[in-house]
N, C-alpha and C. Protein backbone atom coordinates (compact mmCIF):
# COMPACT_ATOMS: atom_id res chain seq x y z
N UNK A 1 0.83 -1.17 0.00
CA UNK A 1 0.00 0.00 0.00
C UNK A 1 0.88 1.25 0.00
N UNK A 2 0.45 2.24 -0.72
CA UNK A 2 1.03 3.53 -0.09
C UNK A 2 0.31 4.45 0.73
N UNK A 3 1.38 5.06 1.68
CA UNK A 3 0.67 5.51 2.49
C UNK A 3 1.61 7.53 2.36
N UNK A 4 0.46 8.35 2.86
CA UNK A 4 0.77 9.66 2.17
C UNK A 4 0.87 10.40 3.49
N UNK A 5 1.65 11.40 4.15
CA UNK A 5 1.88 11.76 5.19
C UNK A 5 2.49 13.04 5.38
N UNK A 6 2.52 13.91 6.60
CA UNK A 6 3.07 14.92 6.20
C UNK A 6 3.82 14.64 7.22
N UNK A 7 5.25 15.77 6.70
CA UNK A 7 6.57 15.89 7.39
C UNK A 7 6.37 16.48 8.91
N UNK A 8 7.12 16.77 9.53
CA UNK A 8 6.80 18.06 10.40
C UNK A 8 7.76 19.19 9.63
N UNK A 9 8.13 19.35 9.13
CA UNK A 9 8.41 20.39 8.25
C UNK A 9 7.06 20.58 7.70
N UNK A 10 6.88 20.51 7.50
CA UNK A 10 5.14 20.64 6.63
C UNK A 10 4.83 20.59 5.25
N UNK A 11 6.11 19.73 4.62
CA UNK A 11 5.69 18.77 3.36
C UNK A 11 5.54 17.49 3.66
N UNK A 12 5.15 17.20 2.21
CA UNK A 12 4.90 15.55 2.50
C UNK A 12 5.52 14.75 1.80
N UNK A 13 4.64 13.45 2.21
CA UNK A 13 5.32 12.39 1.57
C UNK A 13 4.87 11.59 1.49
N UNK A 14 5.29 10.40 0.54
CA UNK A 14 4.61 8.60 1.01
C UNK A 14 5.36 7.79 1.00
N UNK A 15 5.02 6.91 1.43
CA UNK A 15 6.03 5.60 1.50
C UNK A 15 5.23 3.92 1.08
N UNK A 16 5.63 3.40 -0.06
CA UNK A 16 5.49 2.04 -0.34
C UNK A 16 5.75 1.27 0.99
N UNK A 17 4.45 0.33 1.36
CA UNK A 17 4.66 -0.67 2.04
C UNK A 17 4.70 -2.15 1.63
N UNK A 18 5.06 -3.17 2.17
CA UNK A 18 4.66 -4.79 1.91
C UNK A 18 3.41 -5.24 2.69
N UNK A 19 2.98 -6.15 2.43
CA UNK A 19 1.76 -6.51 2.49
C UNK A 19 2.12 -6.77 4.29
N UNK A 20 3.44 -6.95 4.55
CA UNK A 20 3.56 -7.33 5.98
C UNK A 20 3.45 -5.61 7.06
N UNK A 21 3.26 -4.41 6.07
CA UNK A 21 3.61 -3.25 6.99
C UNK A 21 4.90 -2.91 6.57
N UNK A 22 6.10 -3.38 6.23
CA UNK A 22 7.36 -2.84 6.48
C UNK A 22 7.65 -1.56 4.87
N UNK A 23 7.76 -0.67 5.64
CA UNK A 23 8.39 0.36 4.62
C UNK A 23 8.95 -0.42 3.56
N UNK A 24 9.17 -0.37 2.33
CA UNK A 24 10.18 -1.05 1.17
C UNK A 24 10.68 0.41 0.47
N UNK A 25 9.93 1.77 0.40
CA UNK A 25 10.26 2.95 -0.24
C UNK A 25 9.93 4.10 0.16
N UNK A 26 10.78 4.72 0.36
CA UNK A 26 9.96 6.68 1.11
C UNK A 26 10.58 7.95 -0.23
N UNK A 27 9.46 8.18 -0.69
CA UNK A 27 9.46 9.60 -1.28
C UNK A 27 9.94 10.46 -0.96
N UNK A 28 10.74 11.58 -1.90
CA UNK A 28 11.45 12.23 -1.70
C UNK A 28 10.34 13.56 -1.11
N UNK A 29 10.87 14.70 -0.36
CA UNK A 29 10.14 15.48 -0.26
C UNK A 29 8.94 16.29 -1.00
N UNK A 30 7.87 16.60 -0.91
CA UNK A 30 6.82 17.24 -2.05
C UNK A 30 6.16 18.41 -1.20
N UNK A 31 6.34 19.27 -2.01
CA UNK A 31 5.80 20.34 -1.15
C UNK A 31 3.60 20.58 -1.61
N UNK A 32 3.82 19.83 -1.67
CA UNK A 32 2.29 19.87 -2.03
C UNK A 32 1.63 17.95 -1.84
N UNK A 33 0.51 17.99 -1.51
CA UNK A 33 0.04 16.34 -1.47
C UNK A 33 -0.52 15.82 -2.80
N UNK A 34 -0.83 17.00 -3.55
CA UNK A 34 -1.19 16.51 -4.91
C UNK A 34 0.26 16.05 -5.69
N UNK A 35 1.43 16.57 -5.31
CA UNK A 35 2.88 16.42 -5.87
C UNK A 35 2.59 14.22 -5.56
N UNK A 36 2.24 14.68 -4.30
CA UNK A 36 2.58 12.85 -4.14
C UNK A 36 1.25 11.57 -4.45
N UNK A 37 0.12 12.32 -5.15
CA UNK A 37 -0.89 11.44 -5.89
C UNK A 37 -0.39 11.93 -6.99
N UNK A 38 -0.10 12.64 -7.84
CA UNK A 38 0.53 12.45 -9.36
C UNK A 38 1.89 11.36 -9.07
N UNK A 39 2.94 11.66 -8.21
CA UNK A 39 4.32 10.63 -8.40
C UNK A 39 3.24 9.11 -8.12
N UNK A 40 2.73 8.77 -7.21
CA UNK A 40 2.01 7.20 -7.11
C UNK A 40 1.29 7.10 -8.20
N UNK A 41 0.29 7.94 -9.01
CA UNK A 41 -0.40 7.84 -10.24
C UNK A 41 0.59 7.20 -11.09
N UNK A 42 1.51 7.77 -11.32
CA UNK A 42 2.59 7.44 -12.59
C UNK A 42 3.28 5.90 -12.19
N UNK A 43 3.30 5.71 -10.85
CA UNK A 43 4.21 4.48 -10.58
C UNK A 43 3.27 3.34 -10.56
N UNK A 44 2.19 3.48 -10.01
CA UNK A 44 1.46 2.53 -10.65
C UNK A 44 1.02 2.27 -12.18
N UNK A 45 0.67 3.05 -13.00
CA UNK A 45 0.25 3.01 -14.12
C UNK A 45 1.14 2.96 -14.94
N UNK A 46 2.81 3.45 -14.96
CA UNK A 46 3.37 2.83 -15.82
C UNK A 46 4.93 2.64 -14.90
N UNK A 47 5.36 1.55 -14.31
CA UNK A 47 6.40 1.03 -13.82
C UNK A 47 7.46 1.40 -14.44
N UNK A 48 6.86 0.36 -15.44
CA UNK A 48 8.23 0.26 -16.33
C UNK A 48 9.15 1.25 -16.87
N UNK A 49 8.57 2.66 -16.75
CA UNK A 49 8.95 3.78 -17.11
C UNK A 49 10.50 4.22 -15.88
N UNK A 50 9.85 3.61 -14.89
CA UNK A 50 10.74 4.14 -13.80
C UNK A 50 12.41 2.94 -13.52
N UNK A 51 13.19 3.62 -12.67
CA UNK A 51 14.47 2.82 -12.96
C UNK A 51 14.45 2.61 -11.83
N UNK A 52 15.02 1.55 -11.13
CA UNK A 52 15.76 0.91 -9.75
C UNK A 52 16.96 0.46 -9.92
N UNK A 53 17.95 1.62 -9.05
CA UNK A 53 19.33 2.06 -8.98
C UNK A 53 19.30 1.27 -7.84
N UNK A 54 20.05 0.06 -7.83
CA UNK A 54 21.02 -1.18 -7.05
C UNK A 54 22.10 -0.09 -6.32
N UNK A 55 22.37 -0.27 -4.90
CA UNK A 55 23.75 0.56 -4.25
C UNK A 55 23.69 -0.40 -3.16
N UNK A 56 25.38 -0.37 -2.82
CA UNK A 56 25.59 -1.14 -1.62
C UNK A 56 26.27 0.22 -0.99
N UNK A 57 25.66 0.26 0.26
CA UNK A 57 26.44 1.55 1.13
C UNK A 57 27.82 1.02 1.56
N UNK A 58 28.64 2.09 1.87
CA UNK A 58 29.86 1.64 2.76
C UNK A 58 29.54 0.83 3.71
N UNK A 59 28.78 0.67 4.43
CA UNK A 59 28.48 -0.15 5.81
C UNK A 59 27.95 -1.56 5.21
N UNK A 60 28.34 -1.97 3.99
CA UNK A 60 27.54 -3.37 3.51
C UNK A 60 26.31 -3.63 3.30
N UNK A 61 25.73 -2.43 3.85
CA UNK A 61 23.81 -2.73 3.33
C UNK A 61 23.27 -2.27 1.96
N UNK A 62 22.20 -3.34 1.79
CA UNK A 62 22.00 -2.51 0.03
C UNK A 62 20.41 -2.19 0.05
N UNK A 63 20.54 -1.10 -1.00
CA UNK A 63 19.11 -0.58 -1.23
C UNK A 63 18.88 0.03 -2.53
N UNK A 64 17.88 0.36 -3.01
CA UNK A 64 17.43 1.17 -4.23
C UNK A 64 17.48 2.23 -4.16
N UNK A 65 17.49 2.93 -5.19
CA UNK A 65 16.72 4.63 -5.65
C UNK A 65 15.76 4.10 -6.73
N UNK A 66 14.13 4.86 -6.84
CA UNK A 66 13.67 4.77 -7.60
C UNK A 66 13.80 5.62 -8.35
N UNK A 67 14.04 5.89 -9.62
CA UNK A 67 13.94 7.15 -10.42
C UNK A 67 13.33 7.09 -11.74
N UNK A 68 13.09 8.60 -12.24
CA UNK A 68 12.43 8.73 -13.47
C UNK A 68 13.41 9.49 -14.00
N UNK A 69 13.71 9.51 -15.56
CA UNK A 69 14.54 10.08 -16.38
C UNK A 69 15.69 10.90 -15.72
N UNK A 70 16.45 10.23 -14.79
CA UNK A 70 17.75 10.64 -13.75
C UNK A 70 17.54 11.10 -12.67
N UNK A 71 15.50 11.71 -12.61
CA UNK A 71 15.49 12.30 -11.19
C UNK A 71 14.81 11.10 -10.25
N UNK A 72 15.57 11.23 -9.09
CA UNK A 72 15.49 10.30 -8.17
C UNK A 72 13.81 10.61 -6.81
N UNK A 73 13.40 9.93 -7.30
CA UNK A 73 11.98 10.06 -6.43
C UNK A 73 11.59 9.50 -5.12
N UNK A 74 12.58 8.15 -5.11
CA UNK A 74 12.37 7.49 -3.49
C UNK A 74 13.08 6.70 -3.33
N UNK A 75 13.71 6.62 -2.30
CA UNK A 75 14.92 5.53 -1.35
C UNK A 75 14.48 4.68 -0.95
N UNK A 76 14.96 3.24 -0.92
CA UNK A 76 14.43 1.81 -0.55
C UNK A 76 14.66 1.95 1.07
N UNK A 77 14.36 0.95 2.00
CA UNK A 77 14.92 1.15 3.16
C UNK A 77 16.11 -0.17 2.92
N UNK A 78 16.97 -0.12 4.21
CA UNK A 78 18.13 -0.61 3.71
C UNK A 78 18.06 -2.72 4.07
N UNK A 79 18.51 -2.99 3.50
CA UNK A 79 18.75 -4.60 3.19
C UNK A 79 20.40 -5.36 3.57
N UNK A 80 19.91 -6.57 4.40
CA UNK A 80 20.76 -7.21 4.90
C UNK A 80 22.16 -7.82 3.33
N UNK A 81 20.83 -8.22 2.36
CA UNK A 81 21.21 -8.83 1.46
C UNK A 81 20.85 -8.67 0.23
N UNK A 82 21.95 -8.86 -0.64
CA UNK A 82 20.83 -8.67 -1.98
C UNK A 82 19.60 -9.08 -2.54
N UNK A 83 19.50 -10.09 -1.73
CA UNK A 83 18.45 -11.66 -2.08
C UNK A 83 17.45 -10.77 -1.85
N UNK A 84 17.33 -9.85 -0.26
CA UNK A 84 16.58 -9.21 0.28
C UNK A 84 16.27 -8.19 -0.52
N UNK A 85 16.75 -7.45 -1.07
CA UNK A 85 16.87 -5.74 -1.70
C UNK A 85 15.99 -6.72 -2.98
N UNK A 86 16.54 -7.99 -3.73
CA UNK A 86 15.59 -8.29 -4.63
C UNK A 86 14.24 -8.42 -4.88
N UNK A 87 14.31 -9.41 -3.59
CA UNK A 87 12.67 -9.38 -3.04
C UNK A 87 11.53 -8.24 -3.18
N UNK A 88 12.45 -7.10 -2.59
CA UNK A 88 11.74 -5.79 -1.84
C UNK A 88 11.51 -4.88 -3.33
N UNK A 89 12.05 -5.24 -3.83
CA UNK A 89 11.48 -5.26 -5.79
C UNK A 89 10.81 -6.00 -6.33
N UNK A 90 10.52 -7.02 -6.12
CA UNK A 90 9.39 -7.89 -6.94
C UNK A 90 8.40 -7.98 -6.26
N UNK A 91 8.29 -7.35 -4.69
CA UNK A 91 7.23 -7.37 -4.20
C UNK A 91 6.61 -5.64 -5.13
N UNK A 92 7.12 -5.06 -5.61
CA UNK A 92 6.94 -3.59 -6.16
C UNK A 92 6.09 -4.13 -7.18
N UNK A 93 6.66 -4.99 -8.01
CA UNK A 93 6.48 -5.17 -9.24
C UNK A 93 5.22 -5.98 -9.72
N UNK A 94 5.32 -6.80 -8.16
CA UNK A 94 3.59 -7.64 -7.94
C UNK A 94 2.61 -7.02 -8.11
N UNK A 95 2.73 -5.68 -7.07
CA UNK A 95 1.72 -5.69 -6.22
C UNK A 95 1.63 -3.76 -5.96
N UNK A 96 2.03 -3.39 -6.95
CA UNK A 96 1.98 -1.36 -7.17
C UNK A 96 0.97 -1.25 -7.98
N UNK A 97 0.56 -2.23 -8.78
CA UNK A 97 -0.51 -2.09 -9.65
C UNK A 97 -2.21 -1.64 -8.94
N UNK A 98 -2.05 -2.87 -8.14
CA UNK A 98 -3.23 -2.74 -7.39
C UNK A 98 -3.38 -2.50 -6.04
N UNK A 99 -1.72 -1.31 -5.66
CA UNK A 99 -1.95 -0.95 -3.99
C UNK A 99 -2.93 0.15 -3.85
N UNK A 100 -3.66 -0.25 -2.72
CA UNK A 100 -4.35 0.97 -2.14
C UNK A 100 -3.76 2.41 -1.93
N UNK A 101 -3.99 3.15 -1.33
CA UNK A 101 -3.27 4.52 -1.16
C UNK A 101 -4.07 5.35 0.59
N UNK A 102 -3.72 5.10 1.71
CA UNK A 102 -4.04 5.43 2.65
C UNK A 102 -3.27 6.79 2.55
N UNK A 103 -4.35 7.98 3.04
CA UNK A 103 -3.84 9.56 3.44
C UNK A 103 -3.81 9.89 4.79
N UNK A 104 -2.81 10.06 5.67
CA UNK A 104 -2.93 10.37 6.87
C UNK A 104 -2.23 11.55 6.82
N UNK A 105 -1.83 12.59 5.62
CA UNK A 105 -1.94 13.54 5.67
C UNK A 105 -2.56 14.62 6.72
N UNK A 106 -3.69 14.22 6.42
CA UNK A 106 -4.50 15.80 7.52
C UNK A 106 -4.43 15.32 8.80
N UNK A 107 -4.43 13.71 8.93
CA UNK A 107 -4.29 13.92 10.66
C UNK A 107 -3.57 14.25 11.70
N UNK A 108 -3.46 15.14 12.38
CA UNK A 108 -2.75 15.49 13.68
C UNK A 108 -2.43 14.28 14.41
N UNK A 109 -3.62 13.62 14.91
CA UNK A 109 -3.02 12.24 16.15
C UNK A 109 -3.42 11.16 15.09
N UNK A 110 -2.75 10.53 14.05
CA UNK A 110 -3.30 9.16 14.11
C UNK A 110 -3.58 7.93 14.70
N UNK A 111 -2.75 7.98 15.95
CA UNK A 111 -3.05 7.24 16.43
C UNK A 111 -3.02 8.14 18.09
N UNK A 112 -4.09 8.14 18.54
CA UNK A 112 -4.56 9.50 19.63
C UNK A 112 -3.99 8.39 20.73
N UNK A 113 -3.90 9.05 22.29
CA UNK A 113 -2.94 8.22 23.56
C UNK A 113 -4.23 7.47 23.46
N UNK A 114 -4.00 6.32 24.24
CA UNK A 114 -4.58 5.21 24.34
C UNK A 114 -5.38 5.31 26.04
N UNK A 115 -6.82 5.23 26.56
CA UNK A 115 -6.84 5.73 27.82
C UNK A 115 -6.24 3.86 28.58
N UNK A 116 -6.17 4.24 29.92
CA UNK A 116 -6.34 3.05 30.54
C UNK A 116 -7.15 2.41 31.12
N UNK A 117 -7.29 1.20 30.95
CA UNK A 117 -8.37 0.82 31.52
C UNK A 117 -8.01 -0.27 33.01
N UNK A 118 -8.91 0.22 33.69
CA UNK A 118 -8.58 -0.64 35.19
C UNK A 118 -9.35 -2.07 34.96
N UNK A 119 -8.96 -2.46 35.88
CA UNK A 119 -10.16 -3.69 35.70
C UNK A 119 -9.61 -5.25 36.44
């Protein structure tokens, strides 16, 4: 799913999830929320258009950049292994077609304190 959010800077952003919850991609900054339903419009509807830049950091972990015609739109989160970083791409490639798109944009508390209960 993607999910659309704002910074505390007060842009936004989204981030590709796996069906398990775990981040796989976070968008680069957008100063507008319509900036980040046109970038998910395009990545679902045409993939193939977009590139996944393979990097192994100095520290041995590997991850992606997604990009369009050199500009870079979103960072993978980072991977033990390549096997892993592969995966965390073909789960893209499954399953962007038909992700949902959750906005928690406007909310202040999404998830508000929890009261306690005695008992």
């Amino acid at each position: 799913m993607f999910v659309i959010s704002k910074r505390f800077n007060g842009e936004y952003k989204f981030i590709f999830a796996s069906r398990k919850g775990h981040t796989i991609f976070t968008s680069i900054n957008c100063k507008h929320k319509s900036d980040c339903e046109l970038m998910i419009a395009a990545i679902r509807e045409n993939l193939e258009l977009f590139a996944f830049t393979r990097i192994k950091s100095t520290g041995g972990k590997y991850y992606f950049r997604l990009s369009k015609e050199g500009l870079v739109l979103a960072n993978s989160r980072k991977y033990s292994t390549e096997l892993r970083l592969s995966k965390g791409i073909d789960e893209i490639t499954k399953y962007v077609s038909s992700a949902e798109i959750l906005d928690f944009s406007e909310n202040e508390m999404v998830f508000p304190e929890a009261t306690l209960v005695s008992g």
